[in-house]
Protein backbone atom coordinates (compact mmCIF):
# COMPACT_ATOMS: atom_id res chain seq x y z
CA UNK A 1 -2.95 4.90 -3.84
CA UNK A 2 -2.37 9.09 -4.24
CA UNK A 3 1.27 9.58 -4.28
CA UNK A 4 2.66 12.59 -1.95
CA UNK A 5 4.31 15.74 -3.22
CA UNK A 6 6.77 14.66 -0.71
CA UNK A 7 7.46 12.34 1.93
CA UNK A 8 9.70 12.10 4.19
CA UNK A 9 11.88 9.18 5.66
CA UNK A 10 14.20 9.32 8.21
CA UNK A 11 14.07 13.02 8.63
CA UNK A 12 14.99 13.77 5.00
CA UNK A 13 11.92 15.38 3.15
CA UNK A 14 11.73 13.50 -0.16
CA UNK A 15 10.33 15.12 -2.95
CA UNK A 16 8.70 13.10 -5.62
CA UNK A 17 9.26 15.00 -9.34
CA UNK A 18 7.85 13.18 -12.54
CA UNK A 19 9.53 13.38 -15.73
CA UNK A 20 8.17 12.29 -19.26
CA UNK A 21 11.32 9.77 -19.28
CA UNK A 22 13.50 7.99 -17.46
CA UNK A 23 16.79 6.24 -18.48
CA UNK A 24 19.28 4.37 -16.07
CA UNK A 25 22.45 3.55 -17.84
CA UNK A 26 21.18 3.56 -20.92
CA UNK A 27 17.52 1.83 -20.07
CA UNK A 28 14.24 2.78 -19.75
CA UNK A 29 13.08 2.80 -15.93
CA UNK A 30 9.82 4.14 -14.29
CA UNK A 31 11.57 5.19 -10.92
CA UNK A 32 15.17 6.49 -9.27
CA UNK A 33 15.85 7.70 -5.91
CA UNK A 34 18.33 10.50 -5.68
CA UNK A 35 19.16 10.58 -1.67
CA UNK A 36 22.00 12.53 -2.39
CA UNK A 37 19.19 15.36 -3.29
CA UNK A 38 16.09 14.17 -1.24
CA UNK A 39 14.20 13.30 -4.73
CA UNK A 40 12.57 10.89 -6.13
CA UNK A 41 11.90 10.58 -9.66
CA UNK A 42 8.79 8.93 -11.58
CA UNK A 43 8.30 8.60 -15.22
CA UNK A 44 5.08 9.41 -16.48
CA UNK A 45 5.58 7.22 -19.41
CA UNK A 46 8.13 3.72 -20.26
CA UNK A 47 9.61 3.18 -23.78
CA UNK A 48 6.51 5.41 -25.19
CA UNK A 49 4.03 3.66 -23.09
CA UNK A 50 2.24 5.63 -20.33
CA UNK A 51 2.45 4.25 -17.19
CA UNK A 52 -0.87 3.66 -15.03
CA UNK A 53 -1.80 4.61 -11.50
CA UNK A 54 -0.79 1.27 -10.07
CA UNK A 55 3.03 1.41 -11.97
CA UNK A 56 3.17 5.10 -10.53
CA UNK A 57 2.53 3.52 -7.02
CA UNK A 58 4.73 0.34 -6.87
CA UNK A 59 7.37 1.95 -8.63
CA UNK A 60 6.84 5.31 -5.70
CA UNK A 61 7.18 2.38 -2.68
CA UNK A 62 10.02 0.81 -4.60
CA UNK A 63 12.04 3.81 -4.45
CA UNK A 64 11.76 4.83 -1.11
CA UNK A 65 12.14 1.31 -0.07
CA UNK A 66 15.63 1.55 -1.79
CA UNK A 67 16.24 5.14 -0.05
CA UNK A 68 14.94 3.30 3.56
CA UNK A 69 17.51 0.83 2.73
CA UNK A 70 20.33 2.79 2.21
CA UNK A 71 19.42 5.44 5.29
CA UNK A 72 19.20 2.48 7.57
CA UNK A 73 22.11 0.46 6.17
CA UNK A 74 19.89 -2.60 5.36
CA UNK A 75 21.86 -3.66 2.07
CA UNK A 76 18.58 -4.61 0.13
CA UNK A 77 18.95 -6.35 -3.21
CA UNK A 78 16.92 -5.79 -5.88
CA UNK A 79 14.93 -8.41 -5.55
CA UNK A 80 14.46 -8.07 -1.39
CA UNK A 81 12.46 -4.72 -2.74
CA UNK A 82 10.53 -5.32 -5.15
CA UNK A 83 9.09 -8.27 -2.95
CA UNK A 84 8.73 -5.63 -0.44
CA UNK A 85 7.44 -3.30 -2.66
CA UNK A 86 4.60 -5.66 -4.03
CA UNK A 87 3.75 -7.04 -0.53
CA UNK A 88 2.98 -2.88 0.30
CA UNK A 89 1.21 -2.52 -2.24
């Protein structure tokens, strides 16, 4: 799957930004979605470990699953996307 410069999602244009790193509260993550600022970020690598095309993917379809979610007040748990996610993919 080739990941977009951008998508976009309910009118917002999302652009997708990698970073070497990503941290969440203190723990490593491969994806966030910033709505707030129409980005979403992927890590290139996790804990030191670079992350391969199919991580980069699911972890792209996970976060604009979560920004779909929130756009469309669907209240998706965790778990209700990354069963989403992994079905997409």
């Amino acid at each position: 799957m080739k990941i977009p410069k951008s998508i976009r999602i309910a009118g917002h244009e999302i652009k997708i930004v990698y970073k070497d790193r990503l941290e969440s509260a203190g723990t490593a993550c491969v994806g966030l979605a910033f709505l707030s600022q129409d980005r979403i970020e992927l890590a290139r690598t996790c804990e030191g470990v670079p992350l391969s095309k199919d991580q980069l993917a699911t972890a792209f379809l996970h976060e604009a699953l979560h920004i779909i979610s929130t756009l469309h007040s669907l209240a998706l748990n965790e778990k209700k996307v990354t069963s989403l996610e992994l079905a997409l993919y």
